[in-house]
PDB file of N, CA and C in Angstrom:
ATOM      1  N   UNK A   1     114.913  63.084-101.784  1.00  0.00           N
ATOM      2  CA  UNK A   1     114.802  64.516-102.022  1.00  0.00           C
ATOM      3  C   UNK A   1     114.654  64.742-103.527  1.00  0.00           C
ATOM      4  N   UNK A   2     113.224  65.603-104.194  1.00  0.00           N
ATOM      5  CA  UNK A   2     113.308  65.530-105.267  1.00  0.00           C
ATOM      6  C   UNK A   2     113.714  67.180-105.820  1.00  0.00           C
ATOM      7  N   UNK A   3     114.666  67.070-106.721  1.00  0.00           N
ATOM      8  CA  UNK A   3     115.072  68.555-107.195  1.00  0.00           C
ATOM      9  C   UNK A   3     113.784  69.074-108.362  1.00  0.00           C
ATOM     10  N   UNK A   4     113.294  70.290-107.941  1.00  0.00           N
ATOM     11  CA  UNK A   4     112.031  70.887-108.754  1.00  0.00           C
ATOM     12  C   UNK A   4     113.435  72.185-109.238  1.00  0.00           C
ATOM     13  N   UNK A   5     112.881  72.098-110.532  1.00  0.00           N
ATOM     14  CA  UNK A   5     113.297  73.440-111.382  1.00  0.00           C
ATOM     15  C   UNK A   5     112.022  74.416-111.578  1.00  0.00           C
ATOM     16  N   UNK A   6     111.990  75.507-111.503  1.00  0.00           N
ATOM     17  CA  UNK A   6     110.796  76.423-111.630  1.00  0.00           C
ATOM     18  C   UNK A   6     111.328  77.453-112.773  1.00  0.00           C
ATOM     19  N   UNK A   7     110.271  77.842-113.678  1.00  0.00           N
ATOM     20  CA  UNK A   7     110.800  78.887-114.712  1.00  0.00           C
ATOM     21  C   UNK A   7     110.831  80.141-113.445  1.00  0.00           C
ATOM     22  N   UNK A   8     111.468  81.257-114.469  1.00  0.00           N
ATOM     23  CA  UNK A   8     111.877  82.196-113.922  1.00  0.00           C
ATOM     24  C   UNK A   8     110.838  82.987-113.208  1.00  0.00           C
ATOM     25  N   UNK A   9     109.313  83.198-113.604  1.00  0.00           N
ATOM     26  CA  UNK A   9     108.132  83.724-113.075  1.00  0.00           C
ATOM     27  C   UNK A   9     107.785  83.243-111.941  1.00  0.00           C
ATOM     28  N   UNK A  10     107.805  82.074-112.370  1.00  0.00           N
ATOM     29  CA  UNK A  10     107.370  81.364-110.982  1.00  0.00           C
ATOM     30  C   UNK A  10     108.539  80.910-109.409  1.00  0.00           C
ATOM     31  N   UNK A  11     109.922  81.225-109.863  1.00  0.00           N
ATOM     32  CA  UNK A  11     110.807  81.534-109.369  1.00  0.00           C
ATOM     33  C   UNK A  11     110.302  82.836-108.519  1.00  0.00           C
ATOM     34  N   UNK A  12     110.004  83.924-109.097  1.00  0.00           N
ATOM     35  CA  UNK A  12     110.120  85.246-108.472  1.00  0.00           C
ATOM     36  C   UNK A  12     108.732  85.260-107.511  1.00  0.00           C
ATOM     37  N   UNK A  13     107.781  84.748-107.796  1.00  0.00           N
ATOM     38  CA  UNK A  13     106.554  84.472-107.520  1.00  0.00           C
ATOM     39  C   UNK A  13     106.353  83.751-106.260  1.00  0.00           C
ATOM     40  N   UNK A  14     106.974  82.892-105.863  1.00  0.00           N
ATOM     41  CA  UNK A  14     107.188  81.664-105.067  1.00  0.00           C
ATOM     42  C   UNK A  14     108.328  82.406-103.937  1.00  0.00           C
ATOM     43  N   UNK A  15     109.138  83.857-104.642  1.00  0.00           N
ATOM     44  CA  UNK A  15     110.382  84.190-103.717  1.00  0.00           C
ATOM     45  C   UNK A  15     111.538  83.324-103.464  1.00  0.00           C
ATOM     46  N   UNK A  16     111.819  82.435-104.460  1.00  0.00           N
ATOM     47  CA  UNK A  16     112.923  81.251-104.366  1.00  0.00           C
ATOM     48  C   UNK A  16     114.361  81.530-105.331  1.00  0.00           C
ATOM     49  N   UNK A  17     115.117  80.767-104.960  1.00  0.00           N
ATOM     50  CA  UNK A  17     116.174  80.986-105.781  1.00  0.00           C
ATOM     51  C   UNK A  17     116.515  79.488-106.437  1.00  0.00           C
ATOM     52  N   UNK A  18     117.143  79.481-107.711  1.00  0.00           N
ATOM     53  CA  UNK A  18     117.822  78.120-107.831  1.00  0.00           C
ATOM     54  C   UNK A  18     116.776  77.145-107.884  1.00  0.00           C
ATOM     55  N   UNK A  19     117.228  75.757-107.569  1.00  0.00           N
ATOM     56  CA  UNK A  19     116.339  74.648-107.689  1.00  0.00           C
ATOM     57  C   UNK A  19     115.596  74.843-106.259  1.00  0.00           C
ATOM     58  N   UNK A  20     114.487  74.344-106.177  1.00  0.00           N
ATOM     59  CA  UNK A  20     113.645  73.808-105.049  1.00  0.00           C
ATOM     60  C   UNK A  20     113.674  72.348-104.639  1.00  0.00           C
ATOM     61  N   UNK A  21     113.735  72.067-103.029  1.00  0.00           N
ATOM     62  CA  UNK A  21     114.093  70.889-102.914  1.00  0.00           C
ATOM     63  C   UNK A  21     113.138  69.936-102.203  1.00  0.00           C
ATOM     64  N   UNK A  22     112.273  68.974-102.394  1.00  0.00           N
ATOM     65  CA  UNK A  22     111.052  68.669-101.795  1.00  0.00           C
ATOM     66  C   UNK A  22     111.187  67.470-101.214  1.00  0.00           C
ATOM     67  N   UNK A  23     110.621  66.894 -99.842  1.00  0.00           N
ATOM     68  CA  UNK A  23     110.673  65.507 -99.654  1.00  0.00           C
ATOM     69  C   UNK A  23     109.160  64.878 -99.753  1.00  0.00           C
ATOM     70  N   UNK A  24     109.251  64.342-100.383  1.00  0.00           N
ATOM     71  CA  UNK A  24     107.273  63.935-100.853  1.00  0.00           C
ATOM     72  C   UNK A  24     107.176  62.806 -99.819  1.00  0.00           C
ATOM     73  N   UNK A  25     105.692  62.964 -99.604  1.00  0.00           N
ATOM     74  CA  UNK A  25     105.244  62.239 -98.595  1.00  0.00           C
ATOM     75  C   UNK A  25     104.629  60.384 -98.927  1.00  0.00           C
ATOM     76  N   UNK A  26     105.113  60.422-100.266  1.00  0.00           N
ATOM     77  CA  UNK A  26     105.064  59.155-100.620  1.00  0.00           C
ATOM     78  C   UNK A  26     105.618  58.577-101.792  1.00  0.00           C
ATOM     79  N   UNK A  27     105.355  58.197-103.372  1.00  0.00           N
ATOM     80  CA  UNK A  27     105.978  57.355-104.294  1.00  0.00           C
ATOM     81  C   UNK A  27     105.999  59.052-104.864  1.00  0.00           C
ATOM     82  N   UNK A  28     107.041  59.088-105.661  1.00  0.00           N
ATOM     83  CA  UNK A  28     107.094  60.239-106.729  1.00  0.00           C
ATOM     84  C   UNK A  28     106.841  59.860-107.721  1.00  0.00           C
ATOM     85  N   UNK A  29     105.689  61.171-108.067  1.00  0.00           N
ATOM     86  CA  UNK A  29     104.548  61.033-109.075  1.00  0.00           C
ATOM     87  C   UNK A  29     104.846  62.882-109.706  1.00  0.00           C
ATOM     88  N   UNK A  30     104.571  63.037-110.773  1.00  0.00           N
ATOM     89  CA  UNK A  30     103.897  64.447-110.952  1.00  0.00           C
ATOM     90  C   UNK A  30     103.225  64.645-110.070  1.00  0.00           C
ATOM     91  N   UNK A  31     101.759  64.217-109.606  1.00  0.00           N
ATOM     92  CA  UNK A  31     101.149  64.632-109.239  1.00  0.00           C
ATOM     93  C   UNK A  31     101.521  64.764-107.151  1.00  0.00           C
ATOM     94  N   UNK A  32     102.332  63.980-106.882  1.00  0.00           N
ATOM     95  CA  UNK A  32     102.273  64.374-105.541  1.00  0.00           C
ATOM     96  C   UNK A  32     103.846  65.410-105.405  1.00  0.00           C
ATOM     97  N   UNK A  33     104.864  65.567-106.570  1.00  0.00           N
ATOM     98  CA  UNK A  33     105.464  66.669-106.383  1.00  0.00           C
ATOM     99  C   UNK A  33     104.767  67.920-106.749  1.00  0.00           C
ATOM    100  N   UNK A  34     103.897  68.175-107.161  1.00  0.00           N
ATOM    101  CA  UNK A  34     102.926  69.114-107.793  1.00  0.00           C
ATOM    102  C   UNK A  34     102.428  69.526-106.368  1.00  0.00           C
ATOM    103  N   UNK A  35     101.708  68.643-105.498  1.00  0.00           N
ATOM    104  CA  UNK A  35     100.954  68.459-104.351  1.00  0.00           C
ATOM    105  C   UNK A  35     101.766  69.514-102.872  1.00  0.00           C
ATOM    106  N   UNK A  36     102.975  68.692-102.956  1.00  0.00           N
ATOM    107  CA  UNK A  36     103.968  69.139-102.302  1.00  0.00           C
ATOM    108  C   UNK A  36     104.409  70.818-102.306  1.00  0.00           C
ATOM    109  N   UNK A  37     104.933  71.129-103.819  1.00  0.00           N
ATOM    110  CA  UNK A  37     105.103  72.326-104.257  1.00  0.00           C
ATOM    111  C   UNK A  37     104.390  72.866-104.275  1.00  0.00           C
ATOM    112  N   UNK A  38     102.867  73.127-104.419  1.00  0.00           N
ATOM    113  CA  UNK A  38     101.556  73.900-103.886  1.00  0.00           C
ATOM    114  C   UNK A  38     101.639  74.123-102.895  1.00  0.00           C
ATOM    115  N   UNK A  39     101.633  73.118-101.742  1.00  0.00           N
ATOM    116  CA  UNK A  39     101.524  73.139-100.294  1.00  0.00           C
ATOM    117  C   UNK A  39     102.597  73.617 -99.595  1.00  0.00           C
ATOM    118  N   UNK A  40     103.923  73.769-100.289  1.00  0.00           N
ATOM    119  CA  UNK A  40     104.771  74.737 -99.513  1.00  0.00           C
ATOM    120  C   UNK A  40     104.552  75.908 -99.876  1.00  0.00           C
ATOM    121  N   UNK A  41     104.514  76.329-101.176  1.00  0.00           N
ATOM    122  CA  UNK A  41     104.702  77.457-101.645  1.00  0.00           C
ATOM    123  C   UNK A  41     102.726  78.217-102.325  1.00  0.00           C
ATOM    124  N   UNK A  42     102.399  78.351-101.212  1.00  0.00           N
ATOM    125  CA  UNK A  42     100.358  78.670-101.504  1.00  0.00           C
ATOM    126  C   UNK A  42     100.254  79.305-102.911  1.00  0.00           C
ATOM    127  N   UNK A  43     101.888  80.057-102.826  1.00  0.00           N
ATOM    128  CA  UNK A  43     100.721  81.578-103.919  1.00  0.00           C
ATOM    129  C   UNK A  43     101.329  80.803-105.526  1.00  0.00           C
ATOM    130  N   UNK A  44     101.736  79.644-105.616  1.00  0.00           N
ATOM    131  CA  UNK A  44     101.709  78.893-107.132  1.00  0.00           C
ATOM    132  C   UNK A  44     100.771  78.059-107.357  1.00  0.00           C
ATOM    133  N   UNK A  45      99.600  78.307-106.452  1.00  0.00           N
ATOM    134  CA  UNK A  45      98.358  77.380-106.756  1.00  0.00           C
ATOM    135  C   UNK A  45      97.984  77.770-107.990  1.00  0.00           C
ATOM    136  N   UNK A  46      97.274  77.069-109.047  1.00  0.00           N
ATOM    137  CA  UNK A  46      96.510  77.652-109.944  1.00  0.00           C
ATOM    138  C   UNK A  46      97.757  77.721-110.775  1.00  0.00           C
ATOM    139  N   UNK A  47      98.581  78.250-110.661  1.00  0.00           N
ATOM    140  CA  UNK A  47      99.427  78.634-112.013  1.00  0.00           C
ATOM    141  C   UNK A  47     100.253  77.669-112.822  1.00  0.00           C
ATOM    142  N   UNK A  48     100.285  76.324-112.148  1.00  0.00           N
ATOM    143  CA  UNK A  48     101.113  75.104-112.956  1.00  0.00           C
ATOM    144  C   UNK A  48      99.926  74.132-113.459  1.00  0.00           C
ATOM    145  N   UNK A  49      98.763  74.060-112.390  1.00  0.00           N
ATOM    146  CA  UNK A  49      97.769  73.160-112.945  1.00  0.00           C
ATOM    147  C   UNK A  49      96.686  74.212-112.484  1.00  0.00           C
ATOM    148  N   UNK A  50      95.366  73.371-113.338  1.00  0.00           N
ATOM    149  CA  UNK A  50      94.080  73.921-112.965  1.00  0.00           C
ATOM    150  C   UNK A  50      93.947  73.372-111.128  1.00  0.00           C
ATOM    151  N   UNK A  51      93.112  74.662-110.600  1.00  0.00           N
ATOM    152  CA  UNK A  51      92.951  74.614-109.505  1.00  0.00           C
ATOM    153  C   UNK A  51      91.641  73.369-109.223  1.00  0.00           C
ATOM    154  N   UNK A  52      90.625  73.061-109.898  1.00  0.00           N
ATOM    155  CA  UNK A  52      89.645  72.782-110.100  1.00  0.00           C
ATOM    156  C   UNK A  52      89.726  71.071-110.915  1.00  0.00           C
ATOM    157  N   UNK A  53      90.891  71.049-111.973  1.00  0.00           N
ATOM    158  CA  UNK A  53      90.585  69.846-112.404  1.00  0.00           C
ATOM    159  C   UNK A  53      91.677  68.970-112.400  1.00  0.00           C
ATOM    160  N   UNK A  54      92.905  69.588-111.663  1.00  0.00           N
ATOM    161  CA  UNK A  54      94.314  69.205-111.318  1.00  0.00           C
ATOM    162  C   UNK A  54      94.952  69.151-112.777  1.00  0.00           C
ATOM    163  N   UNK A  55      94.034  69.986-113.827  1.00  0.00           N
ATOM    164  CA  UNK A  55      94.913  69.348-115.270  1.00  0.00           C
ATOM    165  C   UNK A  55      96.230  70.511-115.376  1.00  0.00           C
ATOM    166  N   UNK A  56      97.014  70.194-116.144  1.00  0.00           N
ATOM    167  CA  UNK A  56      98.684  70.860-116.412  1.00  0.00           C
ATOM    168  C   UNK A  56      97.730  72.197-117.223  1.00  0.00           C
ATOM    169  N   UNK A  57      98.786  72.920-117.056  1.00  0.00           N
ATOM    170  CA  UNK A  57      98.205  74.428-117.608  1.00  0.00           C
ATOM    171  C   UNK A  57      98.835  74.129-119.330  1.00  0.00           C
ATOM    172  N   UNK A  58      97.901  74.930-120.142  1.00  0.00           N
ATOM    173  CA  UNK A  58      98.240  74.348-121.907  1.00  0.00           C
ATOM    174  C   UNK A  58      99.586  74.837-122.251  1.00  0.00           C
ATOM    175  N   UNK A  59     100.503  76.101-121.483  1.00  0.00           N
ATOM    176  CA  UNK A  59     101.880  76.318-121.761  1.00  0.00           C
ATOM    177  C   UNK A  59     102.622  76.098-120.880  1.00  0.00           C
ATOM    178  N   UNK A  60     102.499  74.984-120.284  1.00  0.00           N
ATOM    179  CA  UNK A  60     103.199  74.593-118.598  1.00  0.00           C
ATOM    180  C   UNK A  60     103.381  72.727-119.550  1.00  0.00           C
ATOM    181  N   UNK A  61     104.909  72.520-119.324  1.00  0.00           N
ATOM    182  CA  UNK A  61     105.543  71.451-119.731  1.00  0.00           C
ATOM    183  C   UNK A  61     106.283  71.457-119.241  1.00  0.00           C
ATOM    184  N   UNK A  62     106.345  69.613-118.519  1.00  0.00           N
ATOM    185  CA  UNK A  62     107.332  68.749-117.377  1.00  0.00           C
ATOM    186  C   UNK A  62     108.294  68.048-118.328  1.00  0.00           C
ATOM    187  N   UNK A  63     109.791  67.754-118.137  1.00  0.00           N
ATOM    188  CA  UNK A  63     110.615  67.835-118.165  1.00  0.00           C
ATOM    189  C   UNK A  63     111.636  66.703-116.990  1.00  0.00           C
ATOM    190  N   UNK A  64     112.191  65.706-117.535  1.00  0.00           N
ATOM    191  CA  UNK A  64     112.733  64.778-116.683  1.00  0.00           C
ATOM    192  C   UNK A  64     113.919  64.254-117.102  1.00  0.00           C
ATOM    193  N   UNK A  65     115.011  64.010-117.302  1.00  0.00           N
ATOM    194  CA  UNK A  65     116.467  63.282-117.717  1.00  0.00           C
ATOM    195  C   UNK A  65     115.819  63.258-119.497  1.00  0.00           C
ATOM    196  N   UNK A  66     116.004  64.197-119.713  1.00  0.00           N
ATOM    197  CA  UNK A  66     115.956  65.031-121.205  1.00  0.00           C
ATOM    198  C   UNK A  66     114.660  64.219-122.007  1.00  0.00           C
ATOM    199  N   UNK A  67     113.465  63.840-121.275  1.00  0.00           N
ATOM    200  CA  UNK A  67     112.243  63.207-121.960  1.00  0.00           C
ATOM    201  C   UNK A  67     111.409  64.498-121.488  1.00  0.00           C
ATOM    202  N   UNK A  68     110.534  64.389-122.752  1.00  0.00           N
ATOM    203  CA  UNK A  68     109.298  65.165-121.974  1.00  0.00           C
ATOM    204  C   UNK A  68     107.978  64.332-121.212  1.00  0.00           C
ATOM    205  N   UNK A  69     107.862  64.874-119.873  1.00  0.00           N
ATOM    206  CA  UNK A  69     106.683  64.039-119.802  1.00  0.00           C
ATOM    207  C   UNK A  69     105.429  64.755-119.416  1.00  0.00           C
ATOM    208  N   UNK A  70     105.233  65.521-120.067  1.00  0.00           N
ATOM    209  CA  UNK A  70     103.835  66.640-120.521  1.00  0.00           C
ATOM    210  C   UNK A  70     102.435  65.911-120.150  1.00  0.00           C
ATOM    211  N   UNK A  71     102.741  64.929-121.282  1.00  0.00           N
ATOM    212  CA  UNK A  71     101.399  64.288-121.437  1.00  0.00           C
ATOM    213  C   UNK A  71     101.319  62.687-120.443  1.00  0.00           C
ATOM    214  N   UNK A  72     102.725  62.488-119.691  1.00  0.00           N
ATOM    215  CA  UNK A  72     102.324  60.944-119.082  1.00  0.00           C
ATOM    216  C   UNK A  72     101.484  61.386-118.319  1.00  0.00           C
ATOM    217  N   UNK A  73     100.511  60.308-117.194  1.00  0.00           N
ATOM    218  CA  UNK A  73      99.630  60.302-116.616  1.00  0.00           C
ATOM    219  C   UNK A  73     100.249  60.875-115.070  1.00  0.00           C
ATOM    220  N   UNK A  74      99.812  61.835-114.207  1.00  0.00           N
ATOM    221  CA  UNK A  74     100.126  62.138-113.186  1.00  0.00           C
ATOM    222  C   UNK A  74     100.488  61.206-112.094  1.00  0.00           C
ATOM    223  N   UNK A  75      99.591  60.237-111.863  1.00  0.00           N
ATOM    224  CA  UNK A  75     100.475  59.600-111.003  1.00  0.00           C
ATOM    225  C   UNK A  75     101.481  58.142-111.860  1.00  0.00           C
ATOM    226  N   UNK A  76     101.976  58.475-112.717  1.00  0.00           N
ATOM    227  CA  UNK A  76     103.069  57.617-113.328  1.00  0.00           C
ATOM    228  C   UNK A  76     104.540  58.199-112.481  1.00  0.00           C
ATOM    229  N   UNK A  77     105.113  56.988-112.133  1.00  0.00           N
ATOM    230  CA  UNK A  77     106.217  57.092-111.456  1.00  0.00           C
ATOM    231  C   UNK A  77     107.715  57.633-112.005  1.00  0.00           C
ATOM    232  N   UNK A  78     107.682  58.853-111.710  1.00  0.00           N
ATOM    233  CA  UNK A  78     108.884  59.292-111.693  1.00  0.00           C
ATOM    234  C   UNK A  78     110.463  58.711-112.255  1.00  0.00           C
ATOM    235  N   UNK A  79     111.075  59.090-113.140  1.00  0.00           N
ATOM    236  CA  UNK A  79     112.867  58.439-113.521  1.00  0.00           C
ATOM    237  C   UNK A  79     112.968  58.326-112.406  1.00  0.00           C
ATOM    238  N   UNK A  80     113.952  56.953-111.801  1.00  0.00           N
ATOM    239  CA  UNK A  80     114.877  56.816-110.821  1.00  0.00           C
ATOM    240  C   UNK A  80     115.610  57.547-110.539  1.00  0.00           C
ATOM    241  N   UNK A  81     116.560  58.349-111.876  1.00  0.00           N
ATOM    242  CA  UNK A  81     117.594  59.858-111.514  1.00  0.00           C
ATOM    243  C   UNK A  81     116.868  60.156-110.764  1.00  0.00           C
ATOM    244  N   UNK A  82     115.367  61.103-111.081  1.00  0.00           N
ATOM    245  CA  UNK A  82     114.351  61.454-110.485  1.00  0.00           C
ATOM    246  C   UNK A  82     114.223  61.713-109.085  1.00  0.00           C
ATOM    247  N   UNK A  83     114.208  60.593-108.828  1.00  0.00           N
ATOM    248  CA  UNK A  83     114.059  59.884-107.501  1.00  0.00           C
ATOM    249  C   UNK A  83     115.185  59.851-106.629  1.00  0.00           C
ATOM    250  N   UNK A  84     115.970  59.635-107.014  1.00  0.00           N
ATOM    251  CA  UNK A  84     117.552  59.454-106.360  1.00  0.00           C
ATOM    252  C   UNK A  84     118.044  60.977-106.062  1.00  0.00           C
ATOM    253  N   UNK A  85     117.604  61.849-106.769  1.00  0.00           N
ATOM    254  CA  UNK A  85     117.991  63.574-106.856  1.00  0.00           C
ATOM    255  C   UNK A  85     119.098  63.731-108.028  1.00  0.00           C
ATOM    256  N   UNK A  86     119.775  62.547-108.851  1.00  0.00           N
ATOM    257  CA  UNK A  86     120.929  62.780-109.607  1.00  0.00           C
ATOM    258  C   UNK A  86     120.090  64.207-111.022  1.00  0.00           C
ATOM    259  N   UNK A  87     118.660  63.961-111.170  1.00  0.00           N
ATOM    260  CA  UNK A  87     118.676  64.690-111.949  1.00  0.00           C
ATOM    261  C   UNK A  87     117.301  65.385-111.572  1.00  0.00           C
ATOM    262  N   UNK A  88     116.686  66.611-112.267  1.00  0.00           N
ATOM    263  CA  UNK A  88     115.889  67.477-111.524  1.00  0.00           C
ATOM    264  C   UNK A  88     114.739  67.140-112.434  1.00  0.00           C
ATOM    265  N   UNK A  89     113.459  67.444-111.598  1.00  0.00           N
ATOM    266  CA  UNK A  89     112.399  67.561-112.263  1.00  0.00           C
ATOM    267  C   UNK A  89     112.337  68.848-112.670  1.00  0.00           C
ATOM    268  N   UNK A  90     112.076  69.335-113.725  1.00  0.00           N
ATOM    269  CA  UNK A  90     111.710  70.692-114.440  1.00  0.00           C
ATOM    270  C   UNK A  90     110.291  70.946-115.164  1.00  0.00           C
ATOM    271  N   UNK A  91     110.050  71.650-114.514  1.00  0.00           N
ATOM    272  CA  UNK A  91     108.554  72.853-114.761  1.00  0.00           C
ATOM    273  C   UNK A  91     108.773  73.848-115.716  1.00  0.00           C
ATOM    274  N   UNK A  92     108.039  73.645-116.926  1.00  0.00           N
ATOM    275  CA  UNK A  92     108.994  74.740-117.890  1.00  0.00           C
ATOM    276  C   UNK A  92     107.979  75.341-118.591  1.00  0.00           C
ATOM    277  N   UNK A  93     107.890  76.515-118.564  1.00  0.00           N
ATOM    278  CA  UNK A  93     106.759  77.414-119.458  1.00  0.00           C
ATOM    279  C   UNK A  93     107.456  77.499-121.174  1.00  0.00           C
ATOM    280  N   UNK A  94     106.618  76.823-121.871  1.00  0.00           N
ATOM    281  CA  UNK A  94     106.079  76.737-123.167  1.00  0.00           C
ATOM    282  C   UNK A  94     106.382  77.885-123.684  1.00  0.00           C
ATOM    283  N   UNK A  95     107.054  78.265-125.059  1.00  0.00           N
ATOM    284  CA  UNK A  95     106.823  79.359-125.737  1.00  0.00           C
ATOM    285  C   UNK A  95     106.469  79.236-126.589  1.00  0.00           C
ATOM    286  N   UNK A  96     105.517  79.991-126.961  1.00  0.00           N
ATOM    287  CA  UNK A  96     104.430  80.399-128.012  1.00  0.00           C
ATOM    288  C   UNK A  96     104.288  81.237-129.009  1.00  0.00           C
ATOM    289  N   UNK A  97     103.973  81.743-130.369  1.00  0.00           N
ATOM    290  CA  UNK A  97     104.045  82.794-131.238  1.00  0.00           C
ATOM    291  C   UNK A  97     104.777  82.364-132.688  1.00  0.00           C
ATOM    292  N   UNK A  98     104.867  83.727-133.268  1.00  0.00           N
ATOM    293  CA  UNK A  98     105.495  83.062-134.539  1.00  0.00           C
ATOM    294  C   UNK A  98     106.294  84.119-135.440  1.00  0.00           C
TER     295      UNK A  98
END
């Protein structure tokens, strides 16, 4: 069971509370908890990645046992915490300005 954190927009957006809890249908990757969390929840298509090129949105940053992993490759395998549920994957909108 992997724990997804959602910022607060996409919290309200999705109609969820708290963490989200996913069982992926194979190795945990970004890209197949991404897969998962689309496919339960339709109306966050588009808003974490491009719909079109699966790329991460430019103020949308992943978050794992206090590393960032923004830029690893999507299907790179997941922390064991990760994996185990001891710690959450987090989806975190970027702030911007100055």
């Amino acid at each position: 069971m992997i724990r997804v954190v959602l910022p607060a927009h996409l919290k309200n957006l999705a109609h969820v509370h708290g963490e989200v809890r996913l069982e992926l249908p194979g190795p945990a990757t970004q890209r197949s908890v991404l897969d998962t969390l689309e496919q339960r929840y339709p109306m966050l298509l588009g808003t974490i990645r491009d719909r079109h090129t699966g790329k991460r949105r430019a103020f949308v940053r992943f978050y794992a046992c206090e590393q960032d992993l923004s830029n690893d490759s999507p299907d790179t395998p997941l922390p064991e915490e990760v994996v185990a549920g001891k710690e959450p994957f987090i989806i975190l909108g970027a702030m911007a300005g100055g």
